[in-house]
C-alpha atoms as a PDB file:
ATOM      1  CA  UNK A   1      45.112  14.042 -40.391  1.00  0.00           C
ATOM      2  CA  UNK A   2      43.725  12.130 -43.099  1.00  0.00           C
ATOM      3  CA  UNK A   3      40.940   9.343 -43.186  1.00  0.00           C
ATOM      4  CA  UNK A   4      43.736   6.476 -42.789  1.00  0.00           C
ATOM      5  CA  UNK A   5      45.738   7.916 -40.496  1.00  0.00           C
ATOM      6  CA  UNK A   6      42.283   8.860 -38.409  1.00  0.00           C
ATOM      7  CA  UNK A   7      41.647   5.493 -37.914  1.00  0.00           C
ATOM      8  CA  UNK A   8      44.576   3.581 -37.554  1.00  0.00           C
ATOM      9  CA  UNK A   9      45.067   6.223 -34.603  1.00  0.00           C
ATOM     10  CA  UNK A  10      41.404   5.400 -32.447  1.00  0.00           C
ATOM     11  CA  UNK A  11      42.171   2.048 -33.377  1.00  0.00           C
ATOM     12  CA  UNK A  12      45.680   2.269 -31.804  1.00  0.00           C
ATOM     13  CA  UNK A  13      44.556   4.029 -28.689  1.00  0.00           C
ATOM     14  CA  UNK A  14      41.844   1.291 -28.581  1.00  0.00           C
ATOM     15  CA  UNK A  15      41.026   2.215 -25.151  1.00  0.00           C
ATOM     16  CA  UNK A  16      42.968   5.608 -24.098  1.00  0.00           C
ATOM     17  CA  UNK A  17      40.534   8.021 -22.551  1.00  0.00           C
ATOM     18  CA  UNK A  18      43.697  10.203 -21.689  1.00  0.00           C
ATOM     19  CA  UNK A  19      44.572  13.209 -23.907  1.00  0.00           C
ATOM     20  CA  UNK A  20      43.059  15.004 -26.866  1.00  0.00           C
ATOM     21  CA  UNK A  21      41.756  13.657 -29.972  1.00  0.00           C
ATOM     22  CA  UNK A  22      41.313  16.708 -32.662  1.00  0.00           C
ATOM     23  CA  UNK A  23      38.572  17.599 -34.950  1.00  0.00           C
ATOM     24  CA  UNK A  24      39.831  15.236 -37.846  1.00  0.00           C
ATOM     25  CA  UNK A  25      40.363  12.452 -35.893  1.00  0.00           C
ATOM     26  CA  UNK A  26      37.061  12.464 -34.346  1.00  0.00           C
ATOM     27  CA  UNK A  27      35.210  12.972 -37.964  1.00  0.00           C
ATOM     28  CA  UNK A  28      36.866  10.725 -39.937  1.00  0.00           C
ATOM     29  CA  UNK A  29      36.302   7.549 -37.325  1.00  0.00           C
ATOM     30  CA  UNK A  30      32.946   9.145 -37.156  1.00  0.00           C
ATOM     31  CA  UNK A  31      32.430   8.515 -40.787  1.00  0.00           C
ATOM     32  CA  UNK A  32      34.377   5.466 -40.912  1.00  0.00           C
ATOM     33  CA  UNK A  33      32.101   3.995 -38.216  1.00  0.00           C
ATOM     34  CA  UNK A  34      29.079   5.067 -40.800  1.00  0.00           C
ATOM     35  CA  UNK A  35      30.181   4.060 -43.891  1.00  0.00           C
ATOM     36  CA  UNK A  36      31.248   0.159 -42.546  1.00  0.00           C
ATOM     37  CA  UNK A  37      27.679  -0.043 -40.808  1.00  0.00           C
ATOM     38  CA  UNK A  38      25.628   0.967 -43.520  1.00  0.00           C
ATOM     39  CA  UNK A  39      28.364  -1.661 -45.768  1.00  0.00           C
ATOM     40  CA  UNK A  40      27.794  -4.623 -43.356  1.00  0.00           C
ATOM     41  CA  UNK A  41      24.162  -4.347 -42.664  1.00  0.00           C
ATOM     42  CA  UNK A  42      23.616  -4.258 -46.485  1.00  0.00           C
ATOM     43  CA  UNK A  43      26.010  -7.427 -46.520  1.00  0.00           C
ATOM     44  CA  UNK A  44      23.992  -9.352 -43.896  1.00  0.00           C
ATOM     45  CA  UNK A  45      20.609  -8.426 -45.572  1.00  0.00           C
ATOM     46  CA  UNK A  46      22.348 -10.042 -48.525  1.00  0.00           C
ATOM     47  CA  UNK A  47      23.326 -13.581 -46.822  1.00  0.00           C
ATOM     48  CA  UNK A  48      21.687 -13.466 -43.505  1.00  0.00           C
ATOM     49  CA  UNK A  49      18.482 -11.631 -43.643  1.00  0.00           C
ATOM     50  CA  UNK A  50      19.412 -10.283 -40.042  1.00  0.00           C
ATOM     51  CA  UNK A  51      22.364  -8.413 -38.722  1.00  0.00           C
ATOM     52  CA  UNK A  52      25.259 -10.525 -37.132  1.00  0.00           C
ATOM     53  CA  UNK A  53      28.268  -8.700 -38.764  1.00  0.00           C
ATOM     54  CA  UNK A  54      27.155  -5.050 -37.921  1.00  0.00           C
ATOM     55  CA  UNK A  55      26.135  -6.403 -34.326  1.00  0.00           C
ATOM     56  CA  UNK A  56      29.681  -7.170 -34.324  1.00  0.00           C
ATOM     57  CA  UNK A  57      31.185  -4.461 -36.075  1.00  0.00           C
ATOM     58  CA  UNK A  58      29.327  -2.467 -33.615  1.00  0.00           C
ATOM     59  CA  UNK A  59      30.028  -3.887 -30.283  1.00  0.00           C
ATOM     60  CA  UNK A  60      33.650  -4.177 -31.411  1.00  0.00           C
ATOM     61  CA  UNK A  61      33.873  -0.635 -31.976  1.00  0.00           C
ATOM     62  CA  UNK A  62      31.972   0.798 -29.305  1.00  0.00           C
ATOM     63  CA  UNK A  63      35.052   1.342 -26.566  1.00  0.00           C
ATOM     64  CA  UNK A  64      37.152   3.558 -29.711  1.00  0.00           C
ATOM     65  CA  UNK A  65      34.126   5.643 -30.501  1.00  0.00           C
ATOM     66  CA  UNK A  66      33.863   6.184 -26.620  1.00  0.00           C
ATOM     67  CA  UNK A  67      37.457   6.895 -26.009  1.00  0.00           C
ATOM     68  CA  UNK A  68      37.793   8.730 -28.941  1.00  0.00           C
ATOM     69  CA  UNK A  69      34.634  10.919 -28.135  1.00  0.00           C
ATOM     70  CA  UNK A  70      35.997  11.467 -24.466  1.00  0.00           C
ATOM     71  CA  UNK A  71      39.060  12.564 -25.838  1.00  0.00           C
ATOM     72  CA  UNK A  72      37.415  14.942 -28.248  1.00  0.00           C
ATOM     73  CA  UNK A  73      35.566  16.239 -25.162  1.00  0.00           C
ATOM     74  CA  UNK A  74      39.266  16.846 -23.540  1.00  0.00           C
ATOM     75  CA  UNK A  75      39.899  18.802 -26.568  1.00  0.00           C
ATOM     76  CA  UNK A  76      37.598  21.638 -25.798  1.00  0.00           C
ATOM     77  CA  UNK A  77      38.635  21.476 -22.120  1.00  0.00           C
ATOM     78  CA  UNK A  78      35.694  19.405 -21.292  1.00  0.00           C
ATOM     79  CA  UNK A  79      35.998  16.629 -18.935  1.00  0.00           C
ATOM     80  CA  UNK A  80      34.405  13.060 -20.694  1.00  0.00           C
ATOM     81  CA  UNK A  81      31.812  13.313 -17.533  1.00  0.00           C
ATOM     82  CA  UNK A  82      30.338  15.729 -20.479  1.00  0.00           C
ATOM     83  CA  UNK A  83      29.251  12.705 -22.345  1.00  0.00           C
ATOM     84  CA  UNK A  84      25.945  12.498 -20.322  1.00  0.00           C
ATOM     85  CA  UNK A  85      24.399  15.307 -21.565  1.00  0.00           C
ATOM     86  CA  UNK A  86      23.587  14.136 -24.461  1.00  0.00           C
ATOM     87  CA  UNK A  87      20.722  12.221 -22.252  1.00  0.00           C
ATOM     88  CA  UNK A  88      19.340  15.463 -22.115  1.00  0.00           C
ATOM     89  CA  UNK A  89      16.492  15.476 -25.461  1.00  0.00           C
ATOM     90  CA  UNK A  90      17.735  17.433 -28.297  1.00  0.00           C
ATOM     91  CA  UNK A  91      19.225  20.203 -26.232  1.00  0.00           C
ATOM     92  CA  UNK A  92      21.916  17.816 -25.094  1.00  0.00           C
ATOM     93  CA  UNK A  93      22.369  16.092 -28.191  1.00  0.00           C
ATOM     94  CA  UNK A  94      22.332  19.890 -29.588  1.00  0.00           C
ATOM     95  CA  UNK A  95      25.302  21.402 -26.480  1.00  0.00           C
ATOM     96  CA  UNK A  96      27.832  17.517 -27.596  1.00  0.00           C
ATOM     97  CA  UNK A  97      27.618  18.863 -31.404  1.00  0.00           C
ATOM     98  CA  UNK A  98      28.258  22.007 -30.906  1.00  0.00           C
ATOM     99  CA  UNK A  99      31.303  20.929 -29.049  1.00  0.00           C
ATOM    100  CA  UNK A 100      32.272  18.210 -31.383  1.00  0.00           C
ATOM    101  CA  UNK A 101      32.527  20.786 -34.378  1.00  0.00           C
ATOM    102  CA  UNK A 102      34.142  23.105 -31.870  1.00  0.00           C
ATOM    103  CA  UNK A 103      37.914  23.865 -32.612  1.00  0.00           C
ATOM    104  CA  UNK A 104      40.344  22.767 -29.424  1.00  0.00           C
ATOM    105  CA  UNK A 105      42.063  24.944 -27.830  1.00  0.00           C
ATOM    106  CA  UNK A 106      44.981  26.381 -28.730  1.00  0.00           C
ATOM    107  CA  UNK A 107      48.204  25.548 -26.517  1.00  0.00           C
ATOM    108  CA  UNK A 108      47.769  22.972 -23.462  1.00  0.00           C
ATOM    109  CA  UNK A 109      45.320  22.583 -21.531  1.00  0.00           C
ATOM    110  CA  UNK A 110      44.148  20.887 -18.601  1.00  0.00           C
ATOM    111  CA  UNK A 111      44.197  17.318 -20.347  1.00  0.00           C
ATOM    112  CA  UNK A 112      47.251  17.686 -22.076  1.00  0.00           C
ATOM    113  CA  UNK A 113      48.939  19.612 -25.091  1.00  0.00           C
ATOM    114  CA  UNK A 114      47.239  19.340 -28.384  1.00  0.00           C
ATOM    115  CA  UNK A 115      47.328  16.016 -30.123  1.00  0.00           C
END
């Protein structure tokens, strides 16, 4: 999956917390998410002097990012519940990385067959 198709497809499943999202997908929203923040707040610096477009960007692109982290989750045969962990200081923040750079297993699993 390239960086296009990555994001048309969280975009797409806007709010689907069902199934698997692989590696790629995840990554490339990831750094699409990134990339447009660091773009708009440089563009509101520019002609607001505070942030209003990456306030937006940002709410609007929270529920993806969640579903598409949840699904990631499902990919290593997590449940999303997982998510929480990362409340934990560093070691939780440490555990969600370690499973977000994980590969998914191989075959079906308990959340669906491989996406």
């Amino acid at each position: 999956m390239d960086f296009t198709e990555a994001v048309t497809s969280v975009f797409s499943n806007y709010a689907v917390f069902k199934g698997r999202a692989r590696r790629s997908e995840f990554w490339w929203f990831t750094l699409f998410s990134v990339l447009a923040s660091f773009v708009l707040a440089f563009v509101d610096y520019l002609l607001f002097g505070h942030e209003i477009l990456s306030t937006l960007f940002a709410l609007g692109t929270l529920l993806p990012m969640l579903a598409v982290t949840i699904r990631r989750l499902h990919d290593v045969d997590r449940s999303g519940w997982w998510i929480f962990i990362g409340l934990i200081p560093l070691i939780g923040a440490i555990i969600l990385l370690y499973w977000y750079i994980s590969e998914g297993t191989s075959g079906a699993n308990q959340f669906g067959p491989p996406a």
